[in-house]
C-alpha atoms as a PDB file:
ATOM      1  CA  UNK A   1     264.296 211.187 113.874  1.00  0.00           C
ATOM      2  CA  UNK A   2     267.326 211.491 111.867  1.00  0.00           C
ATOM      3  CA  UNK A   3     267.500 212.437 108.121  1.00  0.00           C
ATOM      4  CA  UNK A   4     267.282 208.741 106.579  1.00  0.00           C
ATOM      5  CA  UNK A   5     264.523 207.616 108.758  1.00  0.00           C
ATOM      6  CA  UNK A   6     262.599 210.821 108.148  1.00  0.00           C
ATOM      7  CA  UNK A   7     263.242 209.669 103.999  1.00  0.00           C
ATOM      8  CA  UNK A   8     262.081 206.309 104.559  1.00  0.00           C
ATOM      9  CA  UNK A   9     258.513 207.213 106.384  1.00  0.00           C
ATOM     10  CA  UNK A  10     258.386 209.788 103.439  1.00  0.00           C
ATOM     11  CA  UNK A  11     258.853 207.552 100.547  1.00  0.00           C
ATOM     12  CA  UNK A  12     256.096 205.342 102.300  1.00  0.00           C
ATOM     13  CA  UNK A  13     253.462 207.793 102.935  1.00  0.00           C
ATOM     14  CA  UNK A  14     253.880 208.747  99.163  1.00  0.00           C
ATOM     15  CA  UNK A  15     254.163 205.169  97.762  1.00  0.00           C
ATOM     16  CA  UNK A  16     250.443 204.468  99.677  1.00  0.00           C
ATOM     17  CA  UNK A  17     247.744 206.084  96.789  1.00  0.00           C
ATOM     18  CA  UNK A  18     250.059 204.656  94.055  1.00  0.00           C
ATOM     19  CA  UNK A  19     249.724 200.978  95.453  1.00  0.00           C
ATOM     20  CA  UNK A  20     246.019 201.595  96.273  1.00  0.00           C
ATOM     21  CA  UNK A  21     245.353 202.766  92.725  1.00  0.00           C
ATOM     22  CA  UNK A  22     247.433 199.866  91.307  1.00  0.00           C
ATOM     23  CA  UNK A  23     245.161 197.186  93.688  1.00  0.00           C
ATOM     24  CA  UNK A  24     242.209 198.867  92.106  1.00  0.00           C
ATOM     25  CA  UNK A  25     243.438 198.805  88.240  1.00  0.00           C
ATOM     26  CA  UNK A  26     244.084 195.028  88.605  1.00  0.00           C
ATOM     27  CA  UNK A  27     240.730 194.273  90.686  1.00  0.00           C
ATOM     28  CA  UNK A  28     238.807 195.721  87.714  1.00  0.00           C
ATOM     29  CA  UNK A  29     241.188 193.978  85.044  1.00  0.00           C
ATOM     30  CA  UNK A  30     238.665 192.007  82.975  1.00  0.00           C
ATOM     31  CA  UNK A  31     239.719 188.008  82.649  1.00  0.00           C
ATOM     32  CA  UNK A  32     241.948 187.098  80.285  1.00  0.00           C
ATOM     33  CA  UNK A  33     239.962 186.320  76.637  1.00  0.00           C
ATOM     34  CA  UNK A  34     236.698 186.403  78.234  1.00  0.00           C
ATOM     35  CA  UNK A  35     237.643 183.456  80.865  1.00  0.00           C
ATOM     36  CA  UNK A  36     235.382 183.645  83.665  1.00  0.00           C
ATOM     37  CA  UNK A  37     235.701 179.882  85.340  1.00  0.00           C
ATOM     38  CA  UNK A  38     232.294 179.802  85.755  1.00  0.00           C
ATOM     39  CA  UNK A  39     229.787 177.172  87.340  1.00  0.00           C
ATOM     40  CA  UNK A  40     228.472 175.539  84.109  1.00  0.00           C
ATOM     41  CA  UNK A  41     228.721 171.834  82.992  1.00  0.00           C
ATOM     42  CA  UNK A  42     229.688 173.137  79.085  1.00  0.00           C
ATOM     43  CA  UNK A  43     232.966 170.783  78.643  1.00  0.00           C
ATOM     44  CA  UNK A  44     231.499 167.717  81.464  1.00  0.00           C
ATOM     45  CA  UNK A  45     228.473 165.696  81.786  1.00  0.00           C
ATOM     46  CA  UNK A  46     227.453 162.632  83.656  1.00  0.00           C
ATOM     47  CA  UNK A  47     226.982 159.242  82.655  1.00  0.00           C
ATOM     48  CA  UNK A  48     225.586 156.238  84.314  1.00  0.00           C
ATOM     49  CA  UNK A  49     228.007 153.689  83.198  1.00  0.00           C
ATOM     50  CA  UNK A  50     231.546 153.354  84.010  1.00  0.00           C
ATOM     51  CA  UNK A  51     234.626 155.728  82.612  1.00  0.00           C
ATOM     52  CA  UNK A  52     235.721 152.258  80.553  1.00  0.00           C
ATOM     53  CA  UNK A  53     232.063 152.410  78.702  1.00  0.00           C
ATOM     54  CA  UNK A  54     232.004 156.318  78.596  1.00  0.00           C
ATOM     55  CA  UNK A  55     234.852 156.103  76.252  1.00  0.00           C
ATOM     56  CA  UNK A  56     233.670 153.563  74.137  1.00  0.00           C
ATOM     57  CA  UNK A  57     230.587 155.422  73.401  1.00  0.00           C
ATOM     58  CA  UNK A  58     233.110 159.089  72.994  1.00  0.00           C
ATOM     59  CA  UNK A  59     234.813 156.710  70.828  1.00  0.00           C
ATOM     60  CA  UNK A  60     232.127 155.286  68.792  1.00  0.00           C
ATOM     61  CA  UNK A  61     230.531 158.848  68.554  1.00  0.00           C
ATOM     62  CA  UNK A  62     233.743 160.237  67.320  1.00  0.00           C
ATOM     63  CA  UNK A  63     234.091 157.526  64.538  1.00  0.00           C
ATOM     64  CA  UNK A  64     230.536 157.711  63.662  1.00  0.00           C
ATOM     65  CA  UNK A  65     230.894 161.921  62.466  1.00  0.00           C
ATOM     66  CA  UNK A  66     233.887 160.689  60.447  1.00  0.00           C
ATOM     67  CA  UNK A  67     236.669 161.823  63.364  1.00  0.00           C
ATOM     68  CA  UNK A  68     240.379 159.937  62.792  1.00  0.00           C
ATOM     69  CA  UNK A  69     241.239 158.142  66.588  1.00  0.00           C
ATOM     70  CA  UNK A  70     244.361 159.463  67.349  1.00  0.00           C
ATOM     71  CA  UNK A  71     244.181 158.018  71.011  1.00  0.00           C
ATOM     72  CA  UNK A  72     241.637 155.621  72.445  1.00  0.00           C
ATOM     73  CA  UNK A  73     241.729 153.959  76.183  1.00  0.00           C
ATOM     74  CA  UNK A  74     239.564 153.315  79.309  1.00  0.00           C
ATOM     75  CA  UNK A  75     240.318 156.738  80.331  1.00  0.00           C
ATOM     76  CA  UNK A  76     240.934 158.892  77.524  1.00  0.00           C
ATOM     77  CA  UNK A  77     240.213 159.772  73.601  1.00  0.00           C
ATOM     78  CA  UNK A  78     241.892 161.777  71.273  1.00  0.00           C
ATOM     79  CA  UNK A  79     240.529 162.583  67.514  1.00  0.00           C
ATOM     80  CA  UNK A  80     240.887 164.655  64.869  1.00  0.00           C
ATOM     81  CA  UNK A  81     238.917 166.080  61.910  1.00  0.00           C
ATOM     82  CA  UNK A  82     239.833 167.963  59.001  1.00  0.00           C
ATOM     83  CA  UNK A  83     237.906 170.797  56.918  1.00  0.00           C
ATOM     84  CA  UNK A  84     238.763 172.689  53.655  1.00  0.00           C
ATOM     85  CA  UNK A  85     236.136 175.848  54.183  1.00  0.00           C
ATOM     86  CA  UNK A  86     237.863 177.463  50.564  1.00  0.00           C
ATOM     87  CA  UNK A  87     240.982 176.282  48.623  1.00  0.00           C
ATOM     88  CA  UNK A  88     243.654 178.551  50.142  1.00  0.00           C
ATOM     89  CA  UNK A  89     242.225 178.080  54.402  1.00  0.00           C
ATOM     90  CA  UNK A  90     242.638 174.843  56.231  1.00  0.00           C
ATOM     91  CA  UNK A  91     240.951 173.830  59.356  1.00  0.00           C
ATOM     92  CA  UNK A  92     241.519 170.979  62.010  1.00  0.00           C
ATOM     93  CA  UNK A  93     239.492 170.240  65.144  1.00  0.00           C
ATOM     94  CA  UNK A  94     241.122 168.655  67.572  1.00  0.00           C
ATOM     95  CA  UNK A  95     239.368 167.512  70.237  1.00  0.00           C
ATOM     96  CA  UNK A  96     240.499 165.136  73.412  1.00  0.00           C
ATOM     97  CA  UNK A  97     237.839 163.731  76.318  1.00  0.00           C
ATOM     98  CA  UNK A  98     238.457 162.237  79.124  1.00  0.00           C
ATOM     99  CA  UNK A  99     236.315 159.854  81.505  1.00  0.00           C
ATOM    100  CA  UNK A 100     237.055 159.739  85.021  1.00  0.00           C
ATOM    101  CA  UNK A 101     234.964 157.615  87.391  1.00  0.00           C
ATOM    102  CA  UNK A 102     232.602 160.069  89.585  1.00  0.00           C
ATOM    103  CA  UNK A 103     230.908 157.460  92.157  1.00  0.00           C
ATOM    104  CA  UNK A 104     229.823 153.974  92.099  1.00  0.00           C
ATOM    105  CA  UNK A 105     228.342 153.064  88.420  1.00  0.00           C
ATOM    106  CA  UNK A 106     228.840 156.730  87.721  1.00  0.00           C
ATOM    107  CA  UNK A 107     231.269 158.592  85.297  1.00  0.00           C
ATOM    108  CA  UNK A 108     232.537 161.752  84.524  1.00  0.00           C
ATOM    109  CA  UNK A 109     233.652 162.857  81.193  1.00  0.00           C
ATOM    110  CA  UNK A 110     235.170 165.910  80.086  1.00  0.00           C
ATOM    111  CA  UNK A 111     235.879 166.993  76.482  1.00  0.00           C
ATOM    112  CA  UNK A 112     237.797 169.941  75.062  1.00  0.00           C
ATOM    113  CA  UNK A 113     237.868 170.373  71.510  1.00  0.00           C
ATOM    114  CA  UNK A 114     240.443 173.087  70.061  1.00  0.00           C
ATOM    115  CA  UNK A 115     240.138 174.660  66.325  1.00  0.00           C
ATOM    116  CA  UNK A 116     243.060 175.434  64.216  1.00  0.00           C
ATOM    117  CA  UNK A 117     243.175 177.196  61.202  1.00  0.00           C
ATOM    118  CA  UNK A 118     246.132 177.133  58.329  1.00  0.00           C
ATOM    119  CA  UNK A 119     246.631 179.410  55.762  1.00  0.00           C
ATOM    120  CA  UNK A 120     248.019 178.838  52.373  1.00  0.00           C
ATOM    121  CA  UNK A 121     251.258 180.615  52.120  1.00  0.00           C
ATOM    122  CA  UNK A 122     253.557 181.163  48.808  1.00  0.00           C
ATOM    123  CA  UNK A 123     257.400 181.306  49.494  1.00  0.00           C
ATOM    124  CA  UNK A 124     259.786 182.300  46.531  1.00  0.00           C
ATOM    125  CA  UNK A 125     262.388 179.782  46.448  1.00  0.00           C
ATOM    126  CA  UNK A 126     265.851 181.366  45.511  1.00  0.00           C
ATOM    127  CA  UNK A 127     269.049 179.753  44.202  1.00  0.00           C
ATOM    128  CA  UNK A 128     272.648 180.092  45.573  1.00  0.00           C
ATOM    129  CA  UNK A 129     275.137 181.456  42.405  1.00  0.00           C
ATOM    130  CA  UNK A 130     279.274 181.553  42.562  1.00  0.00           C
ATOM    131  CA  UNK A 131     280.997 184.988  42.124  1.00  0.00           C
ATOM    132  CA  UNK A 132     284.802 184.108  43.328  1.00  0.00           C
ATOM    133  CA  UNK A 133     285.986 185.648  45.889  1.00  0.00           C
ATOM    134  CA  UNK A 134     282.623 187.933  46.659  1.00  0.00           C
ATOM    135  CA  UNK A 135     280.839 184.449  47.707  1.00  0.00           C
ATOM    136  CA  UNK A 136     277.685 183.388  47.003  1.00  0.00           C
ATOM    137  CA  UNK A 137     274.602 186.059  45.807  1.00  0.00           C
ATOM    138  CA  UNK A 138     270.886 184.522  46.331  1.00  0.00           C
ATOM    139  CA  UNK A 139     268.957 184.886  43.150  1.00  0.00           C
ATOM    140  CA  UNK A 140     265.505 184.641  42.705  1.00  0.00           C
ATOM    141  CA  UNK A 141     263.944 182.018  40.323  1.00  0.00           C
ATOM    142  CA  UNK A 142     260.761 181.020  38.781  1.00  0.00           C
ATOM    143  CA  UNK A 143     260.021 178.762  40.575  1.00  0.00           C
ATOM    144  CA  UNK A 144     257.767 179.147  43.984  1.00  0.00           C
ATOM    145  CA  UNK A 145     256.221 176.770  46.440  1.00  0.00           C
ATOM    146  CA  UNK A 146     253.396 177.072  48.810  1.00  0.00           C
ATOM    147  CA  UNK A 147     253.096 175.673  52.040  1.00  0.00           C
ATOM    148  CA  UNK A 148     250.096 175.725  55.061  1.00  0.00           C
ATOM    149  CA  UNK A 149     251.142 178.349  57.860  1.00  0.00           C
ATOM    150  CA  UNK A 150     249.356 178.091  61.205  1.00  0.00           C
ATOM    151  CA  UNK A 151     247.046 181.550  61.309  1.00  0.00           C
ATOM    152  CA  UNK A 152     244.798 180.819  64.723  1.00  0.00           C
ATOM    153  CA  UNK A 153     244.227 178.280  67.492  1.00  0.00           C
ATOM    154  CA  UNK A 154     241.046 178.647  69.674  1.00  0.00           C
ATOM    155  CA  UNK A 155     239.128 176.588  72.176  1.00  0.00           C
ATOM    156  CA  UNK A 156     235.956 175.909  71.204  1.00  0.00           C
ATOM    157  CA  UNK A 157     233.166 177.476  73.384  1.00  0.00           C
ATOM    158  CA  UNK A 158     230.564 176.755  71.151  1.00  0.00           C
ATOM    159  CA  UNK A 159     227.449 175.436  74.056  1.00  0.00           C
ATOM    160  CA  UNK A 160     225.474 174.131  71.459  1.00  0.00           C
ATOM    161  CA  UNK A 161     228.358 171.684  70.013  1.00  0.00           C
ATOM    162  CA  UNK A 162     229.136 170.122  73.172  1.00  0.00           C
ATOM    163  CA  UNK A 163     225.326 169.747  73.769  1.00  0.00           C
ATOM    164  CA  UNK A 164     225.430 167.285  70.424  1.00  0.00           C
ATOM    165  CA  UNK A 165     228.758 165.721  71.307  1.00  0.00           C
ATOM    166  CA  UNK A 166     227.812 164.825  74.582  1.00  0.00           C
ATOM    167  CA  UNK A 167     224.140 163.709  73.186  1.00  0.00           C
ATOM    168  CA  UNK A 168     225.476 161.382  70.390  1.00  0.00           C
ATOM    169  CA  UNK A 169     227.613 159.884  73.029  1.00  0.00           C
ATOM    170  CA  UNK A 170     224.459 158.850  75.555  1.00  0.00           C
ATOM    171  CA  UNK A 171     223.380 157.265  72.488  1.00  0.00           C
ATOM    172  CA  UNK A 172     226.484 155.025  72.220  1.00  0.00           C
ATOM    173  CA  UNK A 173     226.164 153.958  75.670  1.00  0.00           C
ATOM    174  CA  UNK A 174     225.098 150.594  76.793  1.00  0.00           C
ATOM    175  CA  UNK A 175     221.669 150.120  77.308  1.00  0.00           C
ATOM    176  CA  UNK A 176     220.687 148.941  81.427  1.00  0.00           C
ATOM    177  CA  UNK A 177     218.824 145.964  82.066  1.00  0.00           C
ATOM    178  CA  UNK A 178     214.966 146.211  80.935  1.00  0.00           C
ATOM    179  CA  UNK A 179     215.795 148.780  78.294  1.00  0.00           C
ATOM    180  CA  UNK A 180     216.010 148.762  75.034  1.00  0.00           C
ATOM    181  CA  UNK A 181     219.317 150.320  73.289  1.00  0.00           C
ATOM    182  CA  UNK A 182     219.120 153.960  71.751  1.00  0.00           C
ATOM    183  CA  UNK A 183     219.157 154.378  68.069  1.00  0.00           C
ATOM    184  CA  UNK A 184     222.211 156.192  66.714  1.00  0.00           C
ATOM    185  CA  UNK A 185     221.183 159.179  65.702  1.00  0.00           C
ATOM    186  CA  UNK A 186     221.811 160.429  62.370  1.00  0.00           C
ATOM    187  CA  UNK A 187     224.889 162.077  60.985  1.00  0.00           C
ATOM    188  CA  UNK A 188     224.870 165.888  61.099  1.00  0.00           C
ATOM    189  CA  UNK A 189     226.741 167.953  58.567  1.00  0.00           C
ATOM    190  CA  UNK A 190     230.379 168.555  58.214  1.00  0.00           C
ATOM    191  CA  UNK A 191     231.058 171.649  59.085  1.00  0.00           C
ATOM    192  CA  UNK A 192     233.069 173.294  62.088  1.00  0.00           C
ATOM    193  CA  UNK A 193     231.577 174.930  64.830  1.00  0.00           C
ATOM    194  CA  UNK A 194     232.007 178.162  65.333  1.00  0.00           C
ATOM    195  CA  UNK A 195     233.821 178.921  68.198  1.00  0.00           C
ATOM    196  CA  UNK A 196     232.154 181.377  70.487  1.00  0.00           C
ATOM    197  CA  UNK A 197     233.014 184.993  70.416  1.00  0.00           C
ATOM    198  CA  UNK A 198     235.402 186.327  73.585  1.00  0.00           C
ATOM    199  CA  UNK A 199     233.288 187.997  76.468  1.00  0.00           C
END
């Protein structure tokens, strides 16, 4: 074996525990913010009705808890609502479903809502003054102006909010033949949910 192959088979044998440990590190690596992909139904239900009538009712639900329709079609619904939790913090809920058709007379709809937060920040505003040939020098004034800054975005994983979503929206659905339609239930207060801590 000359020198350079004797390096190589060297280099490998050495390289072995380093690679193992690495493999082992990254097996144990916990998921990324507490994402786990696991075999719940928190963001999808069922509906007996088709994905045309599924969005009505996500539609009607939406409108009914005081949501602006950004988006609505047979397939899809976006909506937004707005919150002022103190005078300097602003908060918008997003949220989007989507109704796909499972099996015959049978739908599938999935919802996502996502929570931002804005923060009030103050920005001095600063005015440009002539000095010949040395250019321009930025002064401060007295004035100042204040604008929202994006702080946090978050996907809501909040079990108990979809539960109501996707309850208010079986009650928009269209009653079957021999039954008699459900009562809306009543509004529920404004207030965000709370999006679930990370695992």
């Amino acid at each position: 074996m000359n020198r350079t192959a004797a390096f190589r088979a060297f280099f490998f044998v050495a390289a072995l525990p380093l690679a193992a440990c690495g493999w082992r590190n990254a097996k144990q690596e916990p998921p990324p913010s507490g994402e786990t992909f696991g075999a719940d139904d928190t963001y999808s239900r069922v509906y007996d009705t088709a994905p045309g009538q599924a969005c009505e009712a996500v539609r009607r639900a939406l409108l009914g808890q005081g949501y602006v329709i950004g988006k609505a079609g047979p397939d899809a619904v976006e909506a937004n609502k707005n919150f002022q939790p103190d005078a300097d913090t602003h908060t918008q809920l997003n949220l989007r479903a989507t109704c796909l058709a499972q099996d015959e007379g049978h739908s599938l709809v999935f919802v996502n809502a996502v929570q931002d937060r804005y923060a009030l920040k103050t920005q001095s505003n600063s005015a440009s003054v002539g000095v010949g040939v040395l250019g321009s020098v930025s002064l401060p004034v007295g004035s100042s102006g204040a604008a929202l800054v994006k702080v946090a975005s978050n996907t809501v994983q909040n079990q108990d909010f979809y539960k109501r979503f996707f309850d208010r929206v079986k009650a928009y659905l269209p009653a079957k033949p021999g039954e008699s339609a459900a009562p809306a239930p009543p509004p529920e207060p404004a207030t965000p949910p709370d999006p679930a801590p990370a695992g």
